[in-house]
PDB file of N, CA and C in Angstrom:
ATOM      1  N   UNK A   1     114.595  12.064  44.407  1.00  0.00           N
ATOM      2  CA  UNK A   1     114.786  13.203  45.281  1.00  0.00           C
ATOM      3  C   UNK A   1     113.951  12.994  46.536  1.00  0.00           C
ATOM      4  N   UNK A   2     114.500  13.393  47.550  1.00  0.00           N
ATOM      5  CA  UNK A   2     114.137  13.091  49.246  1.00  0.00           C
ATOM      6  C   UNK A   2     113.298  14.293  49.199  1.00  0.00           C
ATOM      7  N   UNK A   3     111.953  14.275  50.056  1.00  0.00           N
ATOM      8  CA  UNK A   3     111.348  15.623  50.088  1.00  0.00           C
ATOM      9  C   UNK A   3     112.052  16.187  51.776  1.00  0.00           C
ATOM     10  N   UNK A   4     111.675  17.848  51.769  1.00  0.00           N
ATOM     11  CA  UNK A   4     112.588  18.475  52.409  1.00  0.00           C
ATOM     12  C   UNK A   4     111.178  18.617  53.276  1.00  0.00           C
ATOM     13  N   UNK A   5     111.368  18.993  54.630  1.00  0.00           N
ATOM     14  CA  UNK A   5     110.567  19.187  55.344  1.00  0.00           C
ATOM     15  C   UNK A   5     110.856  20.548  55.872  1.00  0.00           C
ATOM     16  N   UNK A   6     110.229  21.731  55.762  1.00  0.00           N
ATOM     17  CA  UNK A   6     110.504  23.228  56.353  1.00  0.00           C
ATOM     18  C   UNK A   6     110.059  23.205  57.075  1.00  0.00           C
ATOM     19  N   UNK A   7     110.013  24.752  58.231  1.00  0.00           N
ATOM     20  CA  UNK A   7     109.033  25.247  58.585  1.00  0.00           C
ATOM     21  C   UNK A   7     108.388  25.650  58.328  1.00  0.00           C
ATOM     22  N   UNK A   8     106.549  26.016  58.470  1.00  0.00           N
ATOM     23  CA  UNK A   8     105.514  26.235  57.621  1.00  0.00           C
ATOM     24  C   UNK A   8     106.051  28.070  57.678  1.00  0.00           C
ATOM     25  N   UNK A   9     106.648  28.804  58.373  1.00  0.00           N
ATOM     26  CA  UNK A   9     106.790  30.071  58.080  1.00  0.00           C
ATOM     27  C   UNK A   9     108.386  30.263  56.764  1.00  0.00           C
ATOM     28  N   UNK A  10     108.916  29.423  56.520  1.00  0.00           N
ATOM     29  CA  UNK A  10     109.857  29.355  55.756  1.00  0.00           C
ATOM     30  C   UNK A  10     109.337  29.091  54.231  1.00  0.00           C
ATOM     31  N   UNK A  11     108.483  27.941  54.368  1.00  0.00           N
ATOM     32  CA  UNK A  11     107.230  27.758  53.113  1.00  0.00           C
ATOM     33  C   UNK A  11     106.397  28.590  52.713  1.00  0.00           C
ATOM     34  N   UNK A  12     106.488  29.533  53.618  1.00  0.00           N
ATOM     35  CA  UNK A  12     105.320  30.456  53.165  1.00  0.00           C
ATOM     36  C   UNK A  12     106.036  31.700  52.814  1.00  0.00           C
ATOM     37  N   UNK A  13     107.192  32.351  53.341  1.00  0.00           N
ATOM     38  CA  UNK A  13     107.822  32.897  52.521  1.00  0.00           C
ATOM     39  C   UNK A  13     108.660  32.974  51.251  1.00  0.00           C
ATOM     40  N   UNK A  14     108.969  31.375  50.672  1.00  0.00           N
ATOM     41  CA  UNK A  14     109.399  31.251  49.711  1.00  0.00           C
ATOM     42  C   UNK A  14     108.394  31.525  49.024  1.00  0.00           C
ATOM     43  N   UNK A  15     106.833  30.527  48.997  1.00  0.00           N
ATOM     44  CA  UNK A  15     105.925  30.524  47.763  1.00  0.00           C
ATOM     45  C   UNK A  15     105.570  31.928  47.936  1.00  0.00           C
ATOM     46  N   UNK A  16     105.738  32.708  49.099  1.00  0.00           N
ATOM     47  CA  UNK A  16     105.180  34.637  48.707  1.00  0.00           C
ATOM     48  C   UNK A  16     106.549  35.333  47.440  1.00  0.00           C
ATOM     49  N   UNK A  17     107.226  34.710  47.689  1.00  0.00           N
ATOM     50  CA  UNK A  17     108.596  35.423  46.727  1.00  0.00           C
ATOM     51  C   UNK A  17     108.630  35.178  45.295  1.00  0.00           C
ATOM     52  N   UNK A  18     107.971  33.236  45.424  1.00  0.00           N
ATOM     53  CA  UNK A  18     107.679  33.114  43.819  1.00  0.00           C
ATOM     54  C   UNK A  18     106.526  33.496  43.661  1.00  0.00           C
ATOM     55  N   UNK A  19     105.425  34.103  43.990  1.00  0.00           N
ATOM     56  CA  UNK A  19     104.336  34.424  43.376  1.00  0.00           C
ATOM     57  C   UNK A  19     104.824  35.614  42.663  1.00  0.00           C
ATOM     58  N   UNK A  20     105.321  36.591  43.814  1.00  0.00           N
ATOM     59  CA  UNK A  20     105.702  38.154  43.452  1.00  0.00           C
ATOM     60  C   UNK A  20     106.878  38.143  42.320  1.00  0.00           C
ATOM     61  N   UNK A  21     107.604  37.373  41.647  1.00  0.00           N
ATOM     62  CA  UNK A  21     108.239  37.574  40.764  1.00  0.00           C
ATOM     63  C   UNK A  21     107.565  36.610  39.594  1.00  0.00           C
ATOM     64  N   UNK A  22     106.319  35.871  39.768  1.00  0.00           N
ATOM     65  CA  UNK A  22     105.174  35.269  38.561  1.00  0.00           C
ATOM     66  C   UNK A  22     104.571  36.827  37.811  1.00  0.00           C
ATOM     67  N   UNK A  23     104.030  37.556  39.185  1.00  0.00           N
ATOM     68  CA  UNK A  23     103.300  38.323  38.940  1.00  0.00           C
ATOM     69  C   UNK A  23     104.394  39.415  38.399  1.00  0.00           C
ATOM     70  N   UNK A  24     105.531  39.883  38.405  1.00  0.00           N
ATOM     71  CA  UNK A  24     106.520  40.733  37.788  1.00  0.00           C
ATOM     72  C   UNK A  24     106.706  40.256  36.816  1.00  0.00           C
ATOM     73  N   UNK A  25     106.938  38.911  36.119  1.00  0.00           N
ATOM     74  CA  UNK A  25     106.659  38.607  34.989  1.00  0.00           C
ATOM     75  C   UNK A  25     105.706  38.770  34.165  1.00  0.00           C
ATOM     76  N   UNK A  26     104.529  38.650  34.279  1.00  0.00           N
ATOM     77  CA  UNK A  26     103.285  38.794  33.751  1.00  0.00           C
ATOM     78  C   UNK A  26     103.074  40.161  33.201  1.00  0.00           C
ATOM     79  N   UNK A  27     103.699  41.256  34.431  1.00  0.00           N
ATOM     80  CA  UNK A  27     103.819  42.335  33.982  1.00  0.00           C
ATOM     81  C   UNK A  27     104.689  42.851  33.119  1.00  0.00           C
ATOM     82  N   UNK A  28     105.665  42.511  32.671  1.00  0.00           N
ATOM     83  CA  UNK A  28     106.395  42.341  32.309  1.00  0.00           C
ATOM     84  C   UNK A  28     106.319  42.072  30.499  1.00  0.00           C
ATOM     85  N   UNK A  29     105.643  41.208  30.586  1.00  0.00           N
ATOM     86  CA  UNK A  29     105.216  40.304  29.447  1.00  0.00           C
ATOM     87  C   UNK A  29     103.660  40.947  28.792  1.00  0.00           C
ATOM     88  N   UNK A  30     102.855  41.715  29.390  1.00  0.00           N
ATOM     89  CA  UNK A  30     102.100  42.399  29.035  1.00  0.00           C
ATOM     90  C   UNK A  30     102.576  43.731  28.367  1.00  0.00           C
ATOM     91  N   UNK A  31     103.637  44.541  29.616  1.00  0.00           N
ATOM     92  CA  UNK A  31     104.091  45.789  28.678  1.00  0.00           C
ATOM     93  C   UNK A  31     104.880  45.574  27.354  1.00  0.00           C
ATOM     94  N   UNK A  32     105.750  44.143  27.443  1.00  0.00           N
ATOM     95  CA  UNK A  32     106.480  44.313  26.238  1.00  0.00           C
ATOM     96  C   UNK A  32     104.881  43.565  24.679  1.00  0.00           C
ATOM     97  N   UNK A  33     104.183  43.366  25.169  1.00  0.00           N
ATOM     98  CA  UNK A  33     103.151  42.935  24.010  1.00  0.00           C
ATOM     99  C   UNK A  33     102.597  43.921  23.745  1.00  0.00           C
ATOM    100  N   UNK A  34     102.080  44.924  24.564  1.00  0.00           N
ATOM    101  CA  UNK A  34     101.520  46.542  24.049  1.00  0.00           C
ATOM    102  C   UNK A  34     102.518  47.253  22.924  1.00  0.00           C
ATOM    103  N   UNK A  35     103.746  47.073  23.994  1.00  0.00           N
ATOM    104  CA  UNK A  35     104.918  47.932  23.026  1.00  0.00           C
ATOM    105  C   UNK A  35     105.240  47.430  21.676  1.00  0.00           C
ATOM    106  N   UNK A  36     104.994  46.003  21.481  1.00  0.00           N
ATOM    107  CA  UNK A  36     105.007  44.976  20.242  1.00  0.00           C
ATOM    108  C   UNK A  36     103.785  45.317  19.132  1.00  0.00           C
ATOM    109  N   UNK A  37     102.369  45.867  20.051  1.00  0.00           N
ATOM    110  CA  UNK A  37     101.031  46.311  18.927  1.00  0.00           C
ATOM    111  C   UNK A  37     101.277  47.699  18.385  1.00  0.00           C
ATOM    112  N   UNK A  38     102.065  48.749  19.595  1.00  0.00           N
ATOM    113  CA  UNK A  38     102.662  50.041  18.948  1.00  0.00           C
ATOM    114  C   UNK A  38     103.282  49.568  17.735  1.00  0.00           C
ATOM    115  N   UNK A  39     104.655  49.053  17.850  1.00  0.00           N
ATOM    116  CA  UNK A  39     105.459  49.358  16.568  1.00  0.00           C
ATOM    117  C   UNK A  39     105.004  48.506  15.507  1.00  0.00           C
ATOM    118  N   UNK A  40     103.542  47.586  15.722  1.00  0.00           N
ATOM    119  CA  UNK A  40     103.548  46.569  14.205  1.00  0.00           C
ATOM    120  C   UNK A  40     102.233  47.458  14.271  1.00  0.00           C
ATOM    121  N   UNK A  41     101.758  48.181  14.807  1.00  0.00           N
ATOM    122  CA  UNK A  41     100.776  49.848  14.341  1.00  0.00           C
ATOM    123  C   UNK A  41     101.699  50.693  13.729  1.00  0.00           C
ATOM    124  N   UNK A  42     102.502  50.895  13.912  1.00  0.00           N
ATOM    125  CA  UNK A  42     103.775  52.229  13.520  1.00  0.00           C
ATOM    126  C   UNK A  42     103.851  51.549  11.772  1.00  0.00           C
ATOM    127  N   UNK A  43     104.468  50.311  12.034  1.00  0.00           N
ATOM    128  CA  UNK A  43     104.737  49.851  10.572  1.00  0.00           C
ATOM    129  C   UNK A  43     103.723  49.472   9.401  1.00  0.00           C
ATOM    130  N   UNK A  44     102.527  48.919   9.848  1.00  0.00           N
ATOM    131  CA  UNK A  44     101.677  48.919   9.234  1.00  0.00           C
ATOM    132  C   UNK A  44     101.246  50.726   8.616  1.00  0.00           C
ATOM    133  N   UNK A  45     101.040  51.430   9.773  1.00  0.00           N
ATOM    134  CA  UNK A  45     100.860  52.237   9.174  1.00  0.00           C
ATOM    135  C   UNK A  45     101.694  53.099   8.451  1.00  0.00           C
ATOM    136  N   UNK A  46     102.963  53.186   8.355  1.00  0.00           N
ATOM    137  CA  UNK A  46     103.717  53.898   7.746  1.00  0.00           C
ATOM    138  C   UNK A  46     103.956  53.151   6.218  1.00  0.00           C
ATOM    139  N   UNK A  47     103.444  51.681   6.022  1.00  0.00           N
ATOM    140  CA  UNK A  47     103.417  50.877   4.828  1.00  0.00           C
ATOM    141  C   UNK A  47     102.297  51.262   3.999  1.00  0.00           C
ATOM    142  N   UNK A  48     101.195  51.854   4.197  1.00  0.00           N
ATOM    143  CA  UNK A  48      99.676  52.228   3.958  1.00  0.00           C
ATOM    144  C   UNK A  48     100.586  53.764   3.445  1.00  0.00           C
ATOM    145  N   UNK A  49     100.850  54.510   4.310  1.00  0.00           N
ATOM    146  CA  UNK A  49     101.329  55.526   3.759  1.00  0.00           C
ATOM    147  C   UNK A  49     102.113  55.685   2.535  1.00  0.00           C
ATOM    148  N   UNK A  50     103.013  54.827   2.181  1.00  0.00           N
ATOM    149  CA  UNK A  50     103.445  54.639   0.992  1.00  0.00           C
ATOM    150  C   UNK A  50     102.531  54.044  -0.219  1.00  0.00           C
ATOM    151  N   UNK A  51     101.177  53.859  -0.026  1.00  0.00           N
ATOM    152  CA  UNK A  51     100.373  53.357  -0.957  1.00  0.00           C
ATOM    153  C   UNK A  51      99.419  54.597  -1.897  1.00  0.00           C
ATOM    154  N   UNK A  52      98.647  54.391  -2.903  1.00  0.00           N
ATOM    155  CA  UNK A  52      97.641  55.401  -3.340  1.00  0.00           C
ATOM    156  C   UNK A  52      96.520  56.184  -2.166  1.00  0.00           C
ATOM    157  N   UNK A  53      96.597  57.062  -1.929  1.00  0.00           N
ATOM    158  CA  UNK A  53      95.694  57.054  -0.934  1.00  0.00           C
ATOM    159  C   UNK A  53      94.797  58.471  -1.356  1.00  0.00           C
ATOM    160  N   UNK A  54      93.126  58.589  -1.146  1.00  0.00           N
ATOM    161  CA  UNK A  54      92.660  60.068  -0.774  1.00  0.00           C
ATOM    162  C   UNK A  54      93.043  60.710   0.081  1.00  0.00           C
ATOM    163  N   UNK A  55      92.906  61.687   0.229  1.00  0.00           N
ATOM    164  CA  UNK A  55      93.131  62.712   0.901  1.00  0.00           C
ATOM    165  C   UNK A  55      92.766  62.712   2.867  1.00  0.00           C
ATOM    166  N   UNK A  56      91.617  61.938   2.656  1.00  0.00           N
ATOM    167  CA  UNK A  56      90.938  61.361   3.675  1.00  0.00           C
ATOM    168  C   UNK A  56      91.426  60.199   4.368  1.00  0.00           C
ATOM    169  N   UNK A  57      91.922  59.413   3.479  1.00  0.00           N
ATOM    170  CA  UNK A  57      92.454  58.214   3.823  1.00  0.00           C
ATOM    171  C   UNK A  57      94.160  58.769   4.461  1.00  0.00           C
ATOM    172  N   UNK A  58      94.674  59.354   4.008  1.00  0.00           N
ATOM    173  CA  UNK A  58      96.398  59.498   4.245  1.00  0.00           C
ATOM    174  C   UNK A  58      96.036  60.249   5.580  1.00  0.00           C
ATOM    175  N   UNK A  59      94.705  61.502   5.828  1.00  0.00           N
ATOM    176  CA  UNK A  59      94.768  62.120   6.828  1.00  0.00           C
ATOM    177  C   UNK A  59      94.470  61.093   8.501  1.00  0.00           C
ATOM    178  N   UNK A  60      93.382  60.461   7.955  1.00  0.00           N
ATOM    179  CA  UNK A  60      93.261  59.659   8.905  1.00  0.00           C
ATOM    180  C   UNK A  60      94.756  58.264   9.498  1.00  0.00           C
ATOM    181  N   UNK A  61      95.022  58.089   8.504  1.00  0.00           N
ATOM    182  CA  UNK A  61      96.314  56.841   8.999  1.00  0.00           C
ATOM    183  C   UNK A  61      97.283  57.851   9.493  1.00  0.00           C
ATOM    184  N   UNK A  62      98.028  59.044   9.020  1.00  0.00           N
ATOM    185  CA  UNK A  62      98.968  60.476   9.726  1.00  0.00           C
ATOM    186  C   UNK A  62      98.718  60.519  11.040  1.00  0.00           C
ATOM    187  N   UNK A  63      97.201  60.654  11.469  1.00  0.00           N
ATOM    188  CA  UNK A  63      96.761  60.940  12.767  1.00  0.00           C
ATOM    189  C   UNK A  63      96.389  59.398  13.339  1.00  0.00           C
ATOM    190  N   UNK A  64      96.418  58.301  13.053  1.00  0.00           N
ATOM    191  CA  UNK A  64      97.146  57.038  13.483  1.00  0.00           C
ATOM    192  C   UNK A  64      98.275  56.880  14.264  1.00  0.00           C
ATOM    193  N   UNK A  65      98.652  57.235  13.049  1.00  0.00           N
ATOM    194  CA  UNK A  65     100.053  57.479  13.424  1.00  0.00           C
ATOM    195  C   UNK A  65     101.061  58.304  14.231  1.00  0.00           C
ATOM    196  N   UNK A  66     100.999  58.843  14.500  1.00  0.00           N
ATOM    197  CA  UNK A  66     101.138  60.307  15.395  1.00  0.00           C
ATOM    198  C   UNK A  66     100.902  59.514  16.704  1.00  0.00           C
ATOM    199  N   UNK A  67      99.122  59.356  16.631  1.00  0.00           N
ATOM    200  CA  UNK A  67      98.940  58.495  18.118  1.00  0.00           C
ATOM    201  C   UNK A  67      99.761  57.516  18.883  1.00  0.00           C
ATOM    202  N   UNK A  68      99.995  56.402  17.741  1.00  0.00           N
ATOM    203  CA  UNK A  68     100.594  55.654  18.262  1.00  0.00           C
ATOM    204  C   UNK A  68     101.880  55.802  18.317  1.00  0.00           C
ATOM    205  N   UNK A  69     102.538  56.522  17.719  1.00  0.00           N
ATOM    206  CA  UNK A  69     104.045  57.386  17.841  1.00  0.00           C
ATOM    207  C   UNK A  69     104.297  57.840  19.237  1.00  0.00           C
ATOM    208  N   UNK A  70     103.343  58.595  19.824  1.00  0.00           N
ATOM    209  CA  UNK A  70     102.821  59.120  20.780  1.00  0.00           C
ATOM    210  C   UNK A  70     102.725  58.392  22.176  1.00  0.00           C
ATOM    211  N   UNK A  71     101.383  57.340  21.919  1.00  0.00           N
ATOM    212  CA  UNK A  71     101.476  56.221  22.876  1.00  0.00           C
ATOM    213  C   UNK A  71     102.969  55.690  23.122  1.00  0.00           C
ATOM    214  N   UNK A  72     103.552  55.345  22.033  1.00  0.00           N
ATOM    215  CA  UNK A  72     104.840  54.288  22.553  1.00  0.00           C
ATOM    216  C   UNK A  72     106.176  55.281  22.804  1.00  0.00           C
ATOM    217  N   UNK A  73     105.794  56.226  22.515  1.00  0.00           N
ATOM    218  CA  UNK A  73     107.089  57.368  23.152  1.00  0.00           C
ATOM    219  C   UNK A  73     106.526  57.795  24.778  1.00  0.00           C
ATOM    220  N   UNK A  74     105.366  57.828  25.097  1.00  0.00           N
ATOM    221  CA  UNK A  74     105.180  58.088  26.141  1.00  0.00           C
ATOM    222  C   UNK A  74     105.006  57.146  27.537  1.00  0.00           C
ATOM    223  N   UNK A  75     106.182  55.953  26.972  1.00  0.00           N
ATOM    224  CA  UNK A  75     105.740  54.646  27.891  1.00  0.00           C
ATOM    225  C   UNK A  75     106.670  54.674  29.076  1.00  0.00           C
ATOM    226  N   UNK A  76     106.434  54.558  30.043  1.00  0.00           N
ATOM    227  CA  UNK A  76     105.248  53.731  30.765  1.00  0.00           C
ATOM    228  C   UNK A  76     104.069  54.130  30.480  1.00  0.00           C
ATOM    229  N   UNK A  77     103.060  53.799  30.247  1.00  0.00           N
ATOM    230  CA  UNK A  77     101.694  54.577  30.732  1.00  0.00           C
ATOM    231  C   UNK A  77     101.075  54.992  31.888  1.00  0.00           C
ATOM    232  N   UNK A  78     100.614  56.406  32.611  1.00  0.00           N
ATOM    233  CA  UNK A  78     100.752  56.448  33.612  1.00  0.00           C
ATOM    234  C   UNK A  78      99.246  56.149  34.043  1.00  0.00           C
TER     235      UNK A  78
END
């Protein structure tokens, strides 16, 4: 491959276009990994719930749960 010779204002608007869609990725890829710790929180905890539990123990994972029910229904985060 022949290298291309631009203008330095043509070069500099391409690499500004791929940065800004690196950085939309990233973002991107962060919200869907939050939304990924919600629901393997959701499932974990709703698996605990089906186990022996005190009284103490079921209240605390409920209100886990709830939260993170909560968190991932209320996404975006503002």
């Amino acid at each position: 491959m022949t290298d291309i010779n631009l203008p330095k204002h043509i070069v500099d608007r391409i690499e500004a276009r791929w940065c800004a869609r690196q950085e939309k990725r990233e973002i991107v890829d962060r919200r869907l990994e939050q939304l990924r710790a919600y629901r393997n929180n959701i499932r974990r905890y709703r698996r605990l719930l089906s186990t022996k539990l005190s009284d103490l123990e079921r209240q605390f994972i409920e209100r886990r749960l709830s939260e993170e029910s909560s968190a991932m229904g209320a996404w975006p985060p503002t």
